[in-house]
PDB file of N, CA and C in Angstrom:
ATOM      1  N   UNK A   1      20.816  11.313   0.333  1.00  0.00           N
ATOM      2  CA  UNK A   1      20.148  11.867  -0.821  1.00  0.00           C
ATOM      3  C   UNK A   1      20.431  10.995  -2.043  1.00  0.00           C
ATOM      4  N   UNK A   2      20.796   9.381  -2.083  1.00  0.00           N
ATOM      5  CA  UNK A   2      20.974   8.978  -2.854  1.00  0.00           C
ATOM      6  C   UNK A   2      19.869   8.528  -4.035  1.00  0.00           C
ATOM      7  N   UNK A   3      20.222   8.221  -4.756  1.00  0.00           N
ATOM      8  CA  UNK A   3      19.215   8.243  -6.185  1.00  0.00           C
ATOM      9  C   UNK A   3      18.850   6.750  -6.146  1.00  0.00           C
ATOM     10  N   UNK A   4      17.388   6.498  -6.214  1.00  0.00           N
ATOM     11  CA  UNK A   4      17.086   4.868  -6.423  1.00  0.00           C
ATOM     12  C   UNK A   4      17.893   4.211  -7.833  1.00  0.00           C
ATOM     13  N   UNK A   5      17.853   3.121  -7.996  1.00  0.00           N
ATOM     14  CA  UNK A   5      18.126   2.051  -8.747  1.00  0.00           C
ATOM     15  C   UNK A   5      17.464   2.667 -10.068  1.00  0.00           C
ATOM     16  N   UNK A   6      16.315   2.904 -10.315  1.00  0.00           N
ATOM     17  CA  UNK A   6      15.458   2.860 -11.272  1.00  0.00           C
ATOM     18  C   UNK A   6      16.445   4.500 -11.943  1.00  0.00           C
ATOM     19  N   UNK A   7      16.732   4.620 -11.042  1.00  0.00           N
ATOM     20  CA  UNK A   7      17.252   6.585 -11.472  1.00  0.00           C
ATOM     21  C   UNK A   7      18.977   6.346 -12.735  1.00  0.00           C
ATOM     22  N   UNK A   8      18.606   4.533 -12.474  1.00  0.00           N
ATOM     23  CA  UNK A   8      20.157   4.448 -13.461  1.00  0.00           C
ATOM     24  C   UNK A   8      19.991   4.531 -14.683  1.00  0.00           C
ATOM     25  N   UNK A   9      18.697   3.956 -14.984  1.00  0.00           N
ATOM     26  CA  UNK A   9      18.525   3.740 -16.400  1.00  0.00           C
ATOM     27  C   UNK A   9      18.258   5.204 -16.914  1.00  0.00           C
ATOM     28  N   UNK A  10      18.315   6.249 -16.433  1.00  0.00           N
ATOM     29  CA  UNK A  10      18.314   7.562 -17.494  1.00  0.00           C
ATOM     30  C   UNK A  10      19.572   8.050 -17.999  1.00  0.00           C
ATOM     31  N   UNK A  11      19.473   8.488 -19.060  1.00  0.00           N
ATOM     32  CA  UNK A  11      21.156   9.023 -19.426  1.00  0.00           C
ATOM     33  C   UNK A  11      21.976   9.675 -18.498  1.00  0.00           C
ATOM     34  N   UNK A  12      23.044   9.582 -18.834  1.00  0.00           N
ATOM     35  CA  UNK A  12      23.812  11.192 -17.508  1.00  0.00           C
ATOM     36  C   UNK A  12      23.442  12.371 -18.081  1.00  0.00           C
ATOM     37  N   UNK A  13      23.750  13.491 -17.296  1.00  0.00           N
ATOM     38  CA  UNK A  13      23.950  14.531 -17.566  1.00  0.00           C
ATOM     39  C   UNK A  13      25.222  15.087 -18.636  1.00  0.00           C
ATOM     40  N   UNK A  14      24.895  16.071 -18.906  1.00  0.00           N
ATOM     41  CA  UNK A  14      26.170  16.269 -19.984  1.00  0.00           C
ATOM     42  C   UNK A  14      26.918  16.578 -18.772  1.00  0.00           C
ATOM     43  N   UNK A  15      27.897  17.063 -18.897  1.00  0.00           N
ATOM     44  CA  UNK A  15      29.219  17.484 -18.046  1.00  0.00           C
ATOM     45  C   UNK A  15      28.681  19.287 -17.979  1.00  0.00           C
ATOM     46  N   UNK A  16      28.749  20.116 -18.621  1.00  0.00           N
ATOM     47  CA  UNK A  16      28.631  21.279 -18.831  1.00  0.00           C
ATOM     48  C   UNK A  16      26.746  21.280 -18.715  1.00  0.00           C
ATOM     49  N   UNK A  17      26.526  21.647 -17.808  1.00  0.00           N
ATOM     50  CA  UNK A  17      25.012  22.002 -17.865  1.00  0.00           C
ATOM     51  C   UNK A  17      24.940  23.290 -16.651  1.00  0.00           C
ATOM     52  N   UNK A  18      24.181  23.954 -16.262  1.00  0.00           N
ATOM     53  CA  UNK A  18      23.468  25.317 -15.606  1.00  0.00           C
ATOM     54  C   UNK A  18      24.208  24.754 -14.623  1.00  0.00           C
ATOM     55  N   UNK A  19      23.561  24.011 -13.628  1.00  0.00           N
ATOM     56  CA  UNK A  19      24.459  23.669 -12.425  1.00  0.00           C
ATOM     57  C   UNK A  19      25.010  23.719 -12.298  1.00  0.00           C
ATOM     58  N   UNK A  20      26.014  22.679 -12.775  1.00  0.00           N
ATOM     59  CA  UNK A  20      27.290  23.144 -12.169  1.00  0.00           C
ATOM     60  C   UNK A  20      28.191  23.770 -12.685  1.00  0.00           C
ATOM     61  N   UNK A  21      27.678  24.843 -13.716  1.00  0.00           N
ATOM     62  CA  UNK A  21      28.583  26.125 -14.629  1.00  0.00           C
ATOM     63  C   UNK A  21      28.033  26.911 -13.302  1.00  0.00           C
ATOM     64  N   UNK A  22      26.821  26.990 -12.801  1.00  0.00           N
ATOM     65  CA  UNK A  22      26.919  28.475 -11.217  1.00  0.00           C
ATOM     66  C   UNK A  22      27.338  28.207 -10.843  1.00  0.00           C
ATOM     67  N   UNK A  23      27.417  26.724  -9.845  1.00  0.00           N
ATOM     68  CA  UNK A  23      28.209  26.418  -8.606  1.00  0.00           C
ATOM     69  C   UNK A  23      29.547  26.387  -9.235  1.00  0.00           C
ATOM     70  N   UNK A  24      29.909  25.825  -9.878  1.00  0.00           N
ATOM     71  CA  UNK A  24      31.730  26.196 -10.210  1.00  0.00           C
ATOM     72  C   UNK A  24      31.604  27.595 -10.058  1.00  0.00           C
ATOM     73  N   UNK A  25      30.861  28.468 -10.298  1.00  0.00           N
ATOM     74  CA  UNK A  25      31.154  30.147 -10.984  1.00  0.00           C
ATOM     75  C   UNK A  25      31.160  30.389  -9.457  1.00  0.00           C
ATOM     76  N   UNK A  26      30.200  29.964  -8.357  1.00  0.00           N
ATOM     77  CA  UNK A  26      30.042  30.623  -7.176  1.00  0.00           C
ATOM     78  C   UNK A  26      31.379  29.606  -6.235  1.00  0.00           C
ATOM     79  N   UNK A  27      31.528  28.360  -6.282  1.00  0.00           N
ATOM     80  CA  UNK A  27      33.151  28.305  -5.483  1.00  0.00           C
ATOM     81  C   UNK A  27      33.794  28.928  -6.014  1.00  0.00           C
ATOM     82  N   UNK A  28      34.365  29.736  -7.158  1.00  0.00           N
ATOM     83  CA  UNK A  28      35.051  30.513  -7.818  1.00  0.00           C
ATOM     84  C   UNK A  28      35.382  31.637  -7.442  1.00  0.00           C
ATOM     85  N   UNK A  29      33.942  32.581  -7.322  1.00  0.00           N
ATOM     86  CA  UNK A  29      34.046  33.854  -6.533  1.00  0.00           C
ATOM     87  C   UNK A  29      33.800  33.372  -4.893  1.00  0.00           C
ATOM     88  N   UNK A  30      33.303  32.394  -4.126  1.00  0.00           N
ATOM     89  CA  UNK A  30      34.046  32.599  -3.121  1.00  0.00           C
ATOM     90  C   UNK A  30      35.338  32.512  -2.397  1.00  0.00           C
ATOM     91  N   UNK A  31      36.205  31.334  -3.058  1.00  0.00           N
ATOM     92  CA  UNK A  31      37.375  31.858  -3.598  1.00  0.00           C
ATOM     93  C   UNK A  31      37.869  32.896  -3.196  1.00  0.00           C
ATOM     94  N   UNK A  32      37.574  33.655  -4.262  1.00  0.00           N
ATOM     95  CA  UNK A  32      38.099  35.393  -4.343  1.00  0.00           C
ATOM     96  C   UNK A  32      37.432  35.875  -3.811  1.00  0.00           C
ATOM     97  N   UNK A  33      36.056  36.054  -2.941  1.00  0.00           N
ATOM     98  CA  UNK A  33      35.794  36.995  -1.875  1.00  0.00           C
ATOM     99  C   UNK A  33      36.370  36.467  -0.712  1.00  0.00           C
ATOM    100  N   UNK A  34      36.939  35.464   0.064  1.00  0.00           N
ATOM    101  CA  UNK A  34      38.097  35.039   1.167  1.00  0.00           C
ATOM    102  C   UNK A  34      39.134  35.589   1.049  1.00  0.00           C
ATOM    103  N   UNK A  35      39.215  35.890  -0.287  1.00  0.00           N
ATOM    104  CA  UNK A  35      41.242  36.184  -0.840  1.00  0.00           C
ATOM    105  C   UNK A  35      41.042  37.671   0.180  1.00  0.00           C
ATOM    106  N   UNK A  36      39.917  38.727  -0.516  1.00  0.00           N
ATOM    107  CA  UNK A  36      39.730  39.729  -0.742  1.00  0.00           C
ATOM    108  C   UNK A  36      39.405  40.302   0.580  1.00  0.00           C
ATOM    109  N   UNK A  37      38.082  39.408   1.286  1.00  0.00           N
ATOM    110  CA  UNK A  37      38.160  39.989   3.157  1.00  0.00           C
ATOM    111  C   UNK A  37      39.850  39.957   4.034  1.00  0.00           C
ATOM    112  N   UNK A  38      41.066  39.070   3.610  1.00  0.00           N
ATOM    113  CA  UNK A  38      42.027  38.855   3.591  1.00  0.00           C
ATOM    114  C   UNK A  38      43.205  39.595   3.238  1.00  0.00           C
ATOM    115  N   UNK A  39      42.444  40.108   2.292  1.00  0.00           N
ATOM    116  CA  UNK A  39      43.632  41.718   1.772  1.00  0.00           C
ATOM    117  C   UNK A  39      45.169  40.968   1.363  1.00  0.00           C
ATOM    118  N   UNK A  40      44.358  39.529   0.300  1.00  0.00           N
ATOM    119  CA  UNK A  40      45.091  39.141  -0.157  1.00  0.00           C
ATOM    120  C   UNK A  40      44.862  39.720  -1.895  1.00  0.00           C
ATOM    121  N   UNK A  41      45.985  39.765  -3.005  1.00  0.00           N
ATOM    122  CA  UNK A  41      45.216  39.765  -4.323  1.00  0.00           C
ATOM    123  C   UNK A  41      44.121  38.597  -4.430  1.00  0.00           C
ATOM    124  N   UNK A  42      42.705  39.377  -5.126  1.00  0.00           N
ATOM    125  CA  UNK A  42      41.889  38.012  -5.157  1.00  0.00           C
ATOM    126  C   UNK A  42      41.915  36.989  -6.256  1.00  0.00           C
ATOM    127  N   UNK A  43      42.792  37.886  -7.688  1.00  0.00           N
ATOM    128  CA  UNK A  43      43.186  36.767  -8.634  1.00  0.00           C
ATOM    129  C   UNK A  43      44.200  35.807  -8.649  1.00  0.00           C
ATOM    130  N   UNK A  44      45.535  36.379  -8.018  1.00  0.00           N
ATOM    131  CA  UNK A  44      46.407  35.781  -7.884  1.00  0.00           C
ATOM    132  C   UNK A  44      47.183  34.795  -6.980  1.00  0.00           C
ATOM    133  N   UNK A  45      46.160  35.044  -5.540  1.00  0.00           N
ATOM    134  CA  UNK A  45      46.773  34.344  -4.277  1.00  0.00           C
ATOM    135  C   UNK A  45      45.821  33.448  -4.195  1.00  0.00           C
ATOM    136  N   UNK A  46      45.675  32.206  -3.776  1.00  0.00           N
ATOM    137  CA  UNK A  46      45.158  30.596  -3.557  1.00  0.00           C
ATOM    138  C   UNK A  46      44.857  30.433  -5.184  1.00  0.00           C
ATOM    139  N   UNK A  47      45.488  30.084  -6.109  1.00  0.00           N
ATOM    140  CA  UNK A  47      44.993  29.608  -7.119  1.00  0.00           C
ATOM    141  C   UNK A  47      44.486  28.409  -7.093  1.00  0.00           C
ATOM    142  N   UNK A  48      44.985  27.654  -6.023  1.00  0.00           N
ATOM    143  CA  UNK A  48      44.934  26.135  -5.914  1.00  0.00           C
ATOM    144  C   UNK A  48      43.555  26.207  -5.243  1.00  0.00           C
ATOM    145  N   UNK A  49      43.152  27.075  -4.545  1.00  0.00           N
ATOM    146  CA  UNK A  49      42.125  26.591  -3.299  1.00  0.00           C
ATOM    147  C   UNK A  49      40.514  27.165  -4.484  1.00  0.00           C
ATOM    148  N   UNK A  50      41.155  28.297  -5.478  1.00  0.00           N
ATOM    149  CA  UNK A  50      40.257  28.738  -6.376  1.00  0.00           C
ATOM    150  C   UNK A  50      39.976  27.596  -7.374  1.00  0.00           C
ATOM    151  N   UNK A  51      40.729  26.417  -7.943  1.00  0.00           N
ATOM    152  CA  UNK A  51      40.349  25.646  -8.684  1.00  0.00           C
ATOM    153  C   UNK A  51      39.806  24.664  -7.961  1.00  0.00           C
ATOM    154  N   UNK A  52      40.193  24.448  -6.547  1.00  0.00           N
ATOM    155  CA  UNK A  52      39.512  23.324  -5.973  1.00  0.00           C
ATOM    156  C   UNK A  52      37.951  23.896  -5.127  1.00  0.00           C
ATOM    157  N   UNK A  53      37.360  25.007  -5.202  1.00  0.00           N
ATOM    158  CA  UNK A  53      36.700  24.905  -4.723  1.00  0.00           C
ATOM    159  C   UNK A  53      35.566  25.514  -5.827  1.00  0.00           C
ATOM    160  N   UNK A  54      36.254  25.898  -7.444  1.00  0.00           N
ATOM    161  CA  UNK A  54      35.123  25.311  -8.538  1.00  0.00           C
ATOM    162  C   UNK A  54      35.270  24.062  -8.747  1.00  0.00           C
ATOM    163  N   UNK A  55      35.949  23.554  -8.402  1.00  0.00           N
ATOM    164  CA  UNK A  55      35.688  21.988  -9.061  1.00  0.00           C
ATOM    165  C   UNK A  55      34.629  21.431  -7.754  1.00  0.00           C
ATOM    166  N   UNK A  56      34.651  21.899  -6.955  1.00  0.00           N
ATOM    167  CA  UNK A  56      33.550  21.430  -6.185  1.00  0.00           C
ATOM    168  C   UNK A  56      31.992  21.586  -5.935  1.00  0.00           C
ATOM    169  N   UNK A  57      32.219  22.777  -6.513  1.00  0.00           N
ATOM    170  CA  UNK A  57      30.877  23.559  -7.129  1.00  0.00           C
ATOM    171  C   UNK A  57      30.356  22.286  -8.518  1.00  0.00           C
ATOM    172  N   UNK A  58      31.420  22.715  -9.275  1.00  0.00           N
ATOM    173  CA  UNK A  58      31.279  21.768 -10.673  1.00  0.00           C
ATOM    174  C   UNK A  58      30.612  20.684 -10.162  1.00  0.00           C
ATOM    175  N   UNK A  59      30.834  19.379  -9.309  1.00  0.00           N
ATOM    176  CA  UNK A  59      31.081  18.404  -8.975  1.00  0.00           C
ATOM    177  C   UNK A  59      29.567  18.409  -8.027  1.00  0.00           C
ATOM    178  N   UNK A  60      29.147  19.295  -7.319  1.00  0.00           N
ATOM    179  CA  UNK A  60      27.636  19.400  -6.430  1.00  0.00           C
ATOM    180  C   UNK A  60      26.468  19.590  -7.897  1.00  0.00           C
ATOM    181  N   UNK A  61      27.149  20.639  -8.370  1.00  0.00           N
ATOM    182  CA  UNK A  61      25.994  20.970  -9.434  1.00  0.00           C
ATOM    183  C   UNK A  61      25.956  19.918 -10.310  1.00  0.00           C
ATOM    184  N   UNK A  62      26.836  19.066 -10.369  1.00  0.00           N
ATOM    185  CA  UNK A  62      26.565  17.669 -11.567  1.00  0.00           C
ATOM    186  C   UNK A  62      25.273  16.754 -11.221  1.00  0.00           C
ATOM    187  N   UNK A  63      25.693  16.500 -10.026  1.00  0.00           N
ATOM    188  CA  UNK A  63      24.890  15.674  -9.250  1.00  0.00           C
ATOM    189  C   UNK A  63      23.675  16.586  -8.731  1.00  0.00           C
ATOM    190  N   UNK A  64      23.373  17.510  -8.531  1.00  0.00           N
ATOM    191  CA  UNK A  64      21.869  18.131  -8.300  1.00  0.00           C
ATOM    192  C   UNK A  64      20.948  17.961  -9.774  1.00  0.00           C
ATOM    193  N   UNK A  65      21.865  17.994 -11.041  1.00  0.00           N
ATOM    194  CA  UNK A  65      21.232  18.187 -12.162  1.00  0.00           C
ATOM    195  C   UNK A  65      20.686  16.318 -12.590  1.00  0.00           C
ATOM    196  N   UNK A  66      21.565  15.717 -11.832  1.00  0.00           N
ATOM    197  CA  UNK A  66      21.093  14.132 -11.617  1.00  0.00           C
ATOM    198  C   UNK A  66      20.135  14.116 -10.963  1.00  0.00           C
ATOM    199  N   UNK A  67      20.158  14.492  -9.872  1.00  0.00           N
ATOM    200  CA  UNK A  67      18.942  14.159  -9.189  1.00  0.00           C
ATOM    201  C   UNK A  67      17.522  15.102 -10.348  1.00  0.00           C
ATOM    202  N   UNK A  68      17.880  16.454 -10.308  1.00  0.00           N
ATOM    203  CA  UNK A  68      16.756  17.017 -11.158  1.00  0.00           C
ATOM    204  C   UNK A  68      15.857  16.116 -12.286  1.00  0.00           C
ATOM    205  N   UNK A  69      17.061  15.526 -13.180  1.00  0.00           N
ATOM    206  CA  UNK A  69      16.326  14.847 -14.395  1.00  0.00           C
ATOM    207  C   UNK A  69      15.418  13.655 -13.733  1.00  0.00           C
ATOM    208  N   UNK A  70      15.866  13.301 -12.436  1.00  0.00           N
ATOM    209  CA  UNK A  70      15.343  12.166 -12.279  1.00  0.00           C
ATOM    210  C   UNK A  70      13.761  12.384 -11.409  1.00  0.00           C
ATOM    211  N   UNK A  71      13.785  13.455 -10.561  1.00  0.00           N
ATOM    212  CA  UNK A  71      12.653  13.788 -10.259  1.00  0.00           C
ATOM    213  C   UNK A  71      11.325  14.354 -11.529  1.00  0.00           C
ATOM    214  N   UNK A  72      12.324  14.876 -12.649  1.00  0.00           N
ATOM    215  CA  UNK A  72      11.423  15.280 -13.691  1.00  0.00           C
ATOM    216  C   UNK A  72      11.102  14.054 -14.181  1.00  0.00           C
ATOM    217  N   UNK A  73      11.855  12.966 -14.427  1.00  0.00           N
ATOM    218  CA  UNK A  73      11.406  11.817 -15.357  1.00  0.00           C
ATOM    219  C   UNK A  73      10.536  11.282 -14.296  1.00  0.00           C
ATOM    220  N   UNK A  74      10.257  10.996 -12.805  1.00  0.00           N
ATOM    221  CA  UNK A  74       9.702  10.533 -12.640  1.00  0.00           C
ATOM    222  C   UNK A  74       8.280  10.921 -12.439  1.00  0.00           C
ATOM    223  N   UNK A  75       8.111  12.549 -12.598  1.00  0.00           N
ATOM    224  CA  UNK A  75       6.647  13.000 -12.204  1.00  0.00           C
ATOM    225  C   UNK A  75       6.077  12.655 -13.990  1.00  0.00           C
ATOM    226  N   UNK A  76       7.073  12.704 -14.647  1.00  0.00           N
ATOM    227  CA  UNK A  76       5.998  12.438 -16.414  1.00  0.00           C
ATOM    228  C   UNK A  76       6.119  11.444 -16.068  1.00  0.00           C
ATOM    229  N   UNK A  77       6.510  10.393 -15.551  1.00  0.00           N
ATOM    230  CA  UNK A  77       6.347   8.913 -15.541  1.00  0.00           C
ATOM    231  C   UNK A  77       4.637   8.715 -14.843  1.00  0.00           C
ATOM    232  N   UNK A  78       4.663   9.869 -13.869  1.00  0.00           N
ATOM    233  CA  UNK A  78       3.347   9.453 -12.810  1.00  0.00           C
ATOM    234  C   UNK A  78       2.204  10.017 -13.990  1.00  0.00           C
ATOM    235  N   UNK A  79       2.465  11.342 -14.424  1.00  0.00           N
ATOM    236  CA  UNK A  79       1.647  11.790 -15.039  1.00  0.00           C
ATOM    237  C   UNK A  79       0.860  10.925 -16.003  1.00  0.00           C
ATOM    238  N   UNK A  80       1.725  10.410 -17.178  1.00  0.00           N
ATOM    239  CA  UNK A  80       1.635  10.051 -17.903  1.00  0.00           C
ATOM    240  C   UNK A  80       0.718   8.575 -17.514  1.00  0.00           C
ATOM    241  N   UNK A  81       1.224   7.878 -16.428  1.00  0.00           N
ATOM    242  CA  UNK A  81       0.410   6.687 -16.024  1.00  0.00           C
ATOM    243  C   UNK A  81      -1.386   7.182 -15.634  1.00  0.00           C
ATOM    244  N   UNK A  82      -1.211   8.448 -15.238  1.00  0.00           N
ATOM    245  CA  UNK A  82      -2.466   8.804 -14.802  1.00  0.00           C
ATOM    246  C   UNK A  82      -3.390   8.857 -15.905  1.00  0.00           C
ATOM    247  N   UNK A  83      -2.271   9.800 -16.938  1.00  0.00           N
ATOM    248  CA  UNK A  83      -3.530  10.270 -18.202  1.00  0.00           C
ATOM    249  C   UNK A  83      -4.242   8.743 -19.021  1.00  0.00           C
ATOM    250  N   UNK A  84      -3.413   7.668 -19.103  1.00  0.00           N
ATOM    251  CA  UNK A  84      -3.465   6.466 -19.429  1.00  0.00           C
ATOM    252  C   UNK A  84      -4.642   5.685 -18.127  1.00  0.00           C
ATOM    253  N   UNK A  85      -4.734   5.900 -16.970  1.00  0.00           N
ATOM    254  CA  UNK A  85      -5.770   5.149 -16.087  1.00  0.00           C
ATOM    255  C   UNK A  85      -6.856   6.275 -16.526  1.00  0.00           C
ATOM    256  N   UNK A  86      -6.677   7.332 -16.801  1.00  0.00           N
ATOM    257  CA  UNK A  86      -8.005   7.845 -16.463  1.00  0.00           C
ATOM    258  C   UNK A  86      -8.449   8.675 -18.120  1.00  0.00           C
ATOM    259  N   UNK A  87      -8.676   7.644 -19.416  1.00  0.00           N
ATOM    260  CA  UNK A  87      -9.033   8.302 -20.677  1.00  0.00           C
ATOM    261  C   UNK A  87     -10.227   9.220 -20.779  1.00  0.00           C
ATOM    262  N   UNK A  88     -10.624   9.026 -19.798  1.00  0.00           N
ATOM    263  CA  UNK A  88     -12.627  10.433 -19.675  1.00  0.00           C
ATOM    264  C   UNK A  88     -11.948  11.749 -19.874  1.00  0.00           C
ATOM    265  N   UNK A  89     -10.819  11.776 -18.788  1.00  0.00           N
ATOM    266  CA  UNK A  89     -10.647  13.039 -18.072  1.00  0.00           C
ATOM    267  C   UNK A  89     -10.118  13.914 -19.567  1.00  0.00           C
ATOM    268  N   UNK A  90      -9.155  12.919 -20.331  1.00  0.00           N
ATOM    269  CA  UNK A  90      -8.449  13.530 -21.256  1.00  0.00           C
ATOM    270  C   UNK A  90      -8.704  13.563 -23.029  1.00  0.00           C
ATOM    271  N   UNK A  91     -10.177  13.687 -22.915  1.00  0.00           N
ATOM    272  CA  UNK A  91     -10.737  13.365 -24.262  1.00  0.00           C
ATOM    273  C   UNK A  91     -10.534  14.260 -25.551  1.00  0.00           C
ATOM    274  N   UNK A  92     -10.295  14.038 -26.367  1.00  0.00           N
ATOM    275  CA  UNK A  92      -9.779  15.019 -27.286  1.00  0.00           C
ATOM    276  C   UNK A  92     -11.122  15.757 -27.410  1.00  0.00           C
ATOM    277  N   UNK A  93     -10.720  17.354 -28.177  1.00  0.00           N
ATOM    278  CA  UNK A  93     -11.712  18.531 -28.218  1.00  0.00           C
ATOM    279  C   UNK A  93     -12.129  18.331 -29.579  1.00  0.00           C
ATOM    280  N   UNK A  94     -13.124  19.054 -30.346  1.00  0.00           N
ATOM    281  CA  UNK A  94     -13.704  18.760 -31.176  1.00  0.00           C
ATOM    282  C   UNK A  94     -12.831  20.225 -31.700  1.00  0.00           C
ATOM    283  N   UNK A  95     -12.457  19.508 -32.637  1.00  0.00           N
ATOM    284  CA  UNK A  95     -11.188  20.868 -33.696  1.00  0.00           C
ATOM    285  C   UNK A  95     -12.550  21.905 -34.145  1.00  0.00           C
ATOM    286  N   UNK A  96     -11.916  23.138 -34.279  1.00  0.00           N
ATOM    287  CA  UNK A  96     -12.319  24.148 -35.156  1.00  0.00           C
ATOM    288  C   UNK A  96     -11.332  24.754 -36.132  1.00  0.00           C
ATOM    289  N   UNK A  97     -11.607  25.550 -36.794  1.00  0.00           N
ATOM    290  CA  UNK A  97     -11.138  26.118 -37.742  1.00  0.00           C
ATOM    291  C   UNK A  97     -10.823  27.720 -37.555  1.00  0.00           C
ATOM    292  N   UNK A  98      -9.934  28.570 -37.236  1.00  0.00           N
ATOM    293  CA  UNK A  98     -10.005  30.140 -37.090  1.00  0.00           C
ATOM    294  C   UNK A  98     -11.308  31.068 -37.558  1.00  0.00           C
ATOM    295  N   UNK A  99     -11.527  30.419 -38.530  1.00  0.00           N
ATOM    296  CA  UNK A  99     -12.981  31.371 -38.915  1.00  0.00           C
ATOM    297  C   UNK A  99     -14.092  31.216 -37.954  1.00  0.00           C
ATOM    298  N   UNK A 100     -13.920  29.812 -37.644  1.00  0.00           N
ATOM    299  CA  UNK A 100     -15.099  29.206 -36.725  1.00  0.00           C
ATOM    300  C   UNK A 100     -14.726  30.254 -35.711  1.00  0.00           C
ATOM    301  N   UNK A 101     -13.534  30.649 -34.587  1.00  0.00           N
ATOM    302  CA  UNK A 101     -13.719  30.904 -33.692  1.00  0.00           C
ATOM    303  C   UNK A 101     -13.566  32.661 -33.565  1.00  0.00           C
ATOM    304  N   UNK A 102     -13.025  33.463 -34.268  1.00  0.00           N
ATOM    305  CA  UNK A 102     -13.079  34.318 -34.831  1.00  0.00           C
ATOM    306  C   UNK A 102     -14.180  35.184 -35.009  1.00  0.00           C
ATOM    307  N   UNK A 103     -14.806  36.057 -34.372  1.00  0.00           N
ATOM    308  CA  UNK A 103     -15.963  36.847 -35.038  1.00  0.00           C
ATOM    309  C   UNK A 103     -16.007  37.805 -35.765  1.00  0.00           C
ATOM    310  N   UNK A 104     -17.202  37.753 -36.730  1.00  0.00           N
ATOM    311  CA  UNK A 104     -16.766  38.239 -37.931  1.00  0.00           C
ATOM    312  C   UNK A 104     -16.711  40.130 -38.161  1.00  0.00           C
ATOM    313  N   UNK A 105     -15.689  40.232 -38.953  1.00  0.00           N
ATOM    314  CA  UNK A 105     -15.140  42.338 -38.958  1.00  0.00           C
ATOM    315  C   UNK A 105     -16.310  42.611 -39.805  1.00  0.00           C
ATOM    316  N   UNK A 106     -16.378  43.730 -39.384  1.00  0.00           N
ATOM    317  CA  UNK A 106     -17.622  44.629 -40.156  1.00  0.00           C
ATOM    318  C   UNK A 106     -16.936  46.451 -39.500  1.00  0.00           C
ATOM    319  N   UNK A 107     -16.267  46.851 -40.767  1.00  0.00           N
ATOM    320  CA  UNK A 107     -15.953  48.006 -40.780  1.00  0.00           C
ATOM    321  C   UNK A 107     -16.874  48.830 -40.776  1.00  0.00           C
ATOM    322  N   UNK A 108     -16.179  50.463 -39.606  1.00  0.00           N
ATOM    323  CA  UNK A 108     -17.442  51.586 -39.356  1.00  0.00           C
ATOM    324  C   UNK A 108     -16.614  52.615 -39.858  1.00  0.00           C
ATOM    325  N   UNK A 109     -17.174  52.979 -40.656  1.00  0.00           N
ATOM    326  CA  UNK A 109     -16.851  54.255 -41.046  1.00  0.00           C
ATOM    327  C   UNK A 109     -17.448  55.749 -41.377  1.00  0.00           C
TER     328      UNK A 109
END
């Protein structure tokens, strides 16, 4: 699932983005639902296995949000080449004005 060459030149991701704040949140609570089928405490027993398996969450969701930007940059990349080959399709509209489109009130009373 690696990312082409071209996928370098976009910025990184911040560190803290959606991704991998769930997936940390979900290795987190699974974590503590193992502790818990275990009838171990679920806050207090594997602390170690609870930070290592958000940081792994953290660490999947970084890299899904890499790949994301890069599939988004590349469909406006296609898009955008299209709207540019094909100027007919995308011709500007002839502006109006609200009154123009608006029909006009005539109170009944």
């Amino acid at each position: 699932m690696g990312l082409p060459d071209e996928a370098k030149a976009l910025p990184p991701p911040g560190i803290i983005n959606r991704n991998s704040v769930w997936l940390g949140v979900i290795g987190w609570c699974s974590a503590m639902l193992q502790n818990a089928l275990n009838r171990r405490p679920p806050m207090k027993s594997g602390v170690h296995r609870q930070a290592l398996l958000a940081s792994i969450g953290w660490f999947i969701g970084y890299h899904v949000t890499k790949h994301e930007n890069y599939t988004y940059a590349r469909l406006d990349r296609d898009m955008n080449e299209y709207i540019r080959l094909h100027p007919e399709n995308f011709s500007d509209k002839e502006k109006k004005t609200f009154a123009e489109i608006v029909e006009p009130f005539h109170p009944i009373r």
